[in-house]
C-alpha atoms as a PDB file:
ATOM      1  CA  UNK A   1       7.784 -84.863   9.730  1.00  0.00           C
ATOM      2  CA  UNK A   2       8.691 -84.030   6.092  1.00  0.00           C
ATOM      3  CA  UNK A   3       7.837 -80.572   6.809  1.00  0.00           C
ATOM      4  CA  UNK A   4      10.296 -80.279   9.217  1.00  0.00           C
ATOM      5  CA  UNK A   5      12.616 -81.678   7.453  1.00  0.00           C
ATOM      6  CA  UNK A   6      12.197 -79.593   4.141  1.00  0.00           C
ATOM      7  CA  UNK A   7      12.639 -76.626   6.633  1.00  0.00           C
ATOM      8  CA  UNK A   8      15.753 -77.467   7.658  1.00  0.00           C
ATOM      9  CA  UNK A   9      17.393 -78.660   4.074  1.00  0.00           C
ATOM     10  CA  UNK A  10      15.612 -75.197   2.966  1.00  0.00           C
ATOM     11  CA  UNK A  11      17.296 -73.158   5.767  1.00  0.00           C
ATOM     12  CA  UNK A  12      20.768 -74.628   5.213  1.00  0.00           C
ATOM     13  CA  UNK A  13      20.337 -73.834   1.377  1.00  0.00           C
ATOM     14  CA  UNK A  14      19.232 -70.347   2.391  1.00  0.00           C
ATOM     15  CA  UNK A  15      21.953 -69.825   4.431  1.00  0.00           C
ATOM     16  CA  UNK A  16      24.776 -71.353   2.116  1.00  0.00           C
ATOM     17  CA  UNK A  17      23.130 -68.804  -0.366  1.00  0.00           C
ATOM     18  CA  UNK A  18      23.161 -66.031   1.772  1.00  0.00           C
ATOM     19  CA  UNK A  19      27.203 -67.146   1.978  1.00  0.00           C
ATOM     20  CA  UNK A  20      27.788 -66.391  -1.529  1.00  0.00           C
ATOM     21  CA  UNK A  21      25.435 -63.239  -1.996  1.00  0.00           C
ATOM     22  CA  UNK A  22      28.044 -61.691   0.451  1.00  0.00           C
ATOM     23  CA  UNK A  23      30.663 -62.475  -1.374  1.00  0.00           C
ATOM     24  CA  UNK A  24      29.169 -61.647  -4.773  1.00  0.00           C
ATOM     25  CA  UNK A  25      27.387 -58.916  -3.603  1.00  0.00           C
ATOM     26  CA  UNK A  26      29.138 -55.775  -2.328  1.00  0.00           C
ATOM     27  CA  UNK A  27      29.433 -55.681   1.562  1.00  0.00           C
ATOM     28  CA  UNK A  28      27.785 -53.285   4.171  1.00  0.00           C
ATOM     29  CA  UNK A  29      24.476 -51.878   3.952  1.00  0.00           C
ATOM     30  CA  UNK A  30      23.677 -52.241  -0.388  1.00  0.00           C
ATOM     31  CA  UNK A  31      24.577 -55.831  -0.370  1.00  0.00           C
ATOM     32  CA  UNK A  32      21.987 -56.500   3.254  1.00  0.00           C
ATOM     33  CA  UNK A  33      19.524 -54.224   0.792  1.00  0.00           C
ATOM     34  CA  UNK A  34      20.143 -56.271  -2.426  1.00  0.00           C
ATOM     35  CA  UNK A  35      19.391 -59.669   0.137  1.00  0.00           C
ATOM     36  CA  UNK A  36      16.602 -58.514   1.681  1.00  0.00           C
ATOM     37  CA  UNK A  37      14.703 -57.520  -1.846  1.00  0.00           C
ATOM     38  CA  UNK A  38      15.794 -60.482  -4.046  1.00  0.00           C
ATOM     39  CA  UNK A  39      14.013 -62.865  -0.752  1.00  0.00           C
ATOM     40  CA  UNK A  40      10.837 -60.276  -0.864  1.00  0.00           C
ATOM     41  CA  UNK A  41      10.575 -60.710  -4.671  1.00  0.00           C
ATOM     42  CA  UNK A  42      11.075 -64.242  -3.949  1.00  0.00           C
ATOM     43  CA  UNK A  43       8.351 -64.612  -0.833  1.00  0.00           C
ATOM     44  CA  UNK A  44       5.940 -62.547  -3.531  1.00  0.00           C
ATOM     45  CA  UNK A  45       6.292 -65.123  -6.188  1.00  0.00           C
ATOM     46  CA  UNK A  46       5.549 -67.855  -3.075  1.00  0.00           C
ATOM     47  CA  UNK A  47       2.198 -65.685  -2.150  1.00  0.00           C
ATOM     48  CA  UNK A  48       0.011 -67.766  -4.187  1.00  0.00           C
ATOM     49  CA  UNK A  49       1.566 -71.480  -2.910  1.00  0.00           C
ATOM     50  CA  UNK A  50       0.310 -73.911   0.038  1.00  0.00           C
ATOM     51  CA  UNK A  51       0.970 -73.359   3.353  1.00  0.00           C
ATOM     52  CA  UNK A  52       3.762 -76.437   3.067  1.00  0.00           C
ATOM     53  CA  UNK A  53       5.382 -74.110   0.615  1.00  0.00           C
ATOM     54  CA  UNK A  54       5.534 -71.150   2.379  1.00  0.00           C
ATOM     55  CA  UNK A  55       6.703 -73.086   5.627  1.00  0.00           C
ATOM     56  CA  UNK A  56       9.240 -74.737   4.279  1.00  0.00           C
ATOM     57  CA  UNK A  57      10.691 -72.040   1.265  1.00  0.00           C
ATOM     58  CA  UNK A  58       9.502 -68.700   2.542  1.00  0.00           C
ATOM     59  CA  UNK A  59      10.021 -69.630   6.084  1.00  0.00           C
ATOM     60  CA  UNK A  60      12.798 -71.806   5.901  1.00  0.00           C
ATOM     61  CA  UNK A  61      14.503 -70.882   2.825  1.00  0.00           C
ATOM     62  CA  UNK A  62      14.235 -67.213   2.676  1.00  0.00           C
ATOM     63  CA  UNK A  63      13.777 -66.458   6.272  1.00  0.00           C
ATOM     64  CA  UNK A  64      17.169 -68.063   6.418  1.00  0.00           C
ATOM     65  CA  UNK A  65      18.321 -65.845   2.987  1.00  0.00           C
ATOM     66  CA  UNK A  66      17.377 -62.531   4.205  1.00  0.00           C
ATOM     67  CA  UNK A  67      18.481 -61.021   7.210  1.00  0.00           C
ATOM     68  CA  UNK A  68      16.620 -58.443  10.012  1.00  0.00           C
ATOM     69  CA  UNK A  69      19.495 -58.210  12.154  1.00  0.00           C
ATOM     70  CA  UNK A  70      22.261 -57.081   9.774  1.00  0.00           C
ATOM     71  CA  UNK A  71      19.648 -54.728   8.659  1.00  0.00           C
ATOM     72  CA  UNK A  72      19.358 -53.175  12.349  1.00  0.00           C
ATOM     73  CA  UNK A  73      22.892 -53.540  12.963  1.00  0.00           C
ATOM     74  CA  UNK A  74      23.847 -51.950   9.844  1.00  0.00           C
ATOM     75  CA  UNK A  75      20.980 -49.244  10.218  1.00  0.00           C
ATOM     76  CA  UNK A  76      22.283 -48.300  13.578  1.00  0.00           C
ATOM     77  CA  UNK A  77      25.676 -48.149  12.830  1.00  0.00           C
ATOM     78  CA  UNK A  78      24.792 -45.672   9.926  1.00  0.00           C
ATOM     79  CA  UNK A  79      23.272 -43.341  12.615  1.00  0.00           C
ATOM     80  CA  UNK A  80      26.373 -43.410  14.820  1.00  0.00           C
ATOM     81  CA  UNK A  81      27.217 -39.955  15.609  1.00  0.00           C
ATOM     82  CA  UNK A  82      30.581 -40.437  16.640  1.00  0.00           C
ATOM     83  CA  UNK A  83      31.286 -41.458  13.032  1.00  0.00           C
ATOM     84  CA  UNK A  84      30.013 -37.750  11.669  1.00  0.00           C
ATOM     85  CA  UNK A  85      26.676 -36.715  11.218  1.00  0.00           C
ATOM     86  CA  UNK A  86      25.262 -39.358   9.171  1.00  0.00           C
ATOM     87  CA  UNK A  87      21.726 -39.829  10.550  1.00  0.00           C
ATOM     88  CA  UNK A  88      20.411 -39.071   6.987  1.00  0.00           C
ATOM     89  CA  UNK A  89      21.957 -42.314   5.660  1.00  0.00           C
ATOM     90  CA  UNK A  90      20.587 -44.160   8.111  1.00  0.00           C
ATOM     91  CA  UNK A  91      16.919 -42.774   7.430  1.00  0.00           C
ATOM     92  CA  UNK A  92      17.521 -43.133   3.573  1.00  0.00           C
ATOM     93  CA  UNK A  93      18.673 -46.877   4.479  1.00  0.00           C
ATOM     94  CA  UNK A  94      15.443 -47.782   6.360  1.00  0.00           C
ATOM     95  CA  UNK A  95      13.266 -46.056   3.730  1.00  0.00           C
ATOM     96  CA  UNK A  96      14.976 -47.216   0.459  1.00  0.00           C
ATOM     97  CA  UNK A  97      14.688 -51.076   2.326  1.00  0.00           C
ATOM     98  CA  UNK A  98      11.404 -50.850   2.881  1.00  0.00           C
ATOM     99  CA  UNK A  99       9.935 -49.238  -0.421  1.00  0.00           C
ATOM    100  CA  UNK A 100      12.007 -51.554  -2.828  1.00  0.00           C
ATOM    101  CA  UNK A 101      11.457 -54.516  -0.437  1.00  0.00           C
ATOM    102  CA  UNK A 102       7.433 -54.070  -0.682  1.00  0.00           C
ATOM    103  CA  UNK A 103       8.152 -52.895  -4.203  1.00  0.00           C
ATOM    104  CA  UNK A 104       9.584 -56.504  -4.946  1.00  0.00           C
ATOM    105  CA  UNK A 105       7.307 -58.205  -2.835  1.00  0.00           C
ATOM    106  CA  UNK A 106       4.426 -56.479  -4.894  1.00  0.00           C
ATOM    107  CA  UNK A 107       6.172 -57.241  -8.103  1.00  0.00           C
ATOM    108  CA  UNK A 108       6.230 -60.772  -7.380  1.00  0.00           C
ATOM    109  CA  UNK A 109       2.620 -61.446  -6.259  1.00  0.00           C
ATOM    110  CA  UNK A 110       1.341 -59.743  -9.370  1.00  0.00           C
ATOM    111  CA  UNK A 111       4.149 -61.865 -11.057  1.00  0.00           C
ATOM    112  CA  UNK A 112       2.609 -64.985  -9.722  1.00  0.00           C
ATOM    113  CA  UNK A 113      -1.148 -64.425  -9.655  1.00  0.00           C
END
């Protein structure tokens, strides 16, 4: 039962923080990317943590932090031909996410070990 609660006060505190990344952080696609690589950093440093941990901060907390759908949504609308050939931005998107993201993720488990 304190699990479950710790997941939810950790969600709503990942989600308020998400809140004021956006506003801090510049909108569109580089402020989802910025998100989505602080929370892998983060999930990195959690690697070496209890399963309670990672439940209730890397599921809770950053699963509510980062964000899969804004990436998608952002990634397709980057591809959108009717706004110009731009299906190189969207590629560049995807790829940049997911080598900085593992990059992060890396730096924190070696970071925490």
């Amino acid at each position: 039962m304190l699990t479950c609660l710790g997941f939810l006060v950790a969600a709503g505190l990942g989600a308020a923080l998400r809140l004021v990344a956006t506003e801090w952080w510049p909108k569109g696609h580089i402020g989802t990317l910025m998100v989505n690589v602080v929370g892998s950093f983060a999930l990195g440093l959690l690697a070496g943590t209890g399963t309670t941990t990672l439940t209730v901060i890397g599921t809770g907390g950053l699963g509510a932090f980062t964000t899969l759908s804004t990436f998608v949504s952002e990634t397709v609308q980057l591809s959108d031909t009717r706004l110009g050939s731009r299906r190189g931005h969207s590629v560049g998107h995807v790829v940049n996410t997911l080598v900085l993201g593992i990059g992060a993720a890396a730096l924190g488990l070696t970071i925490s070990l």
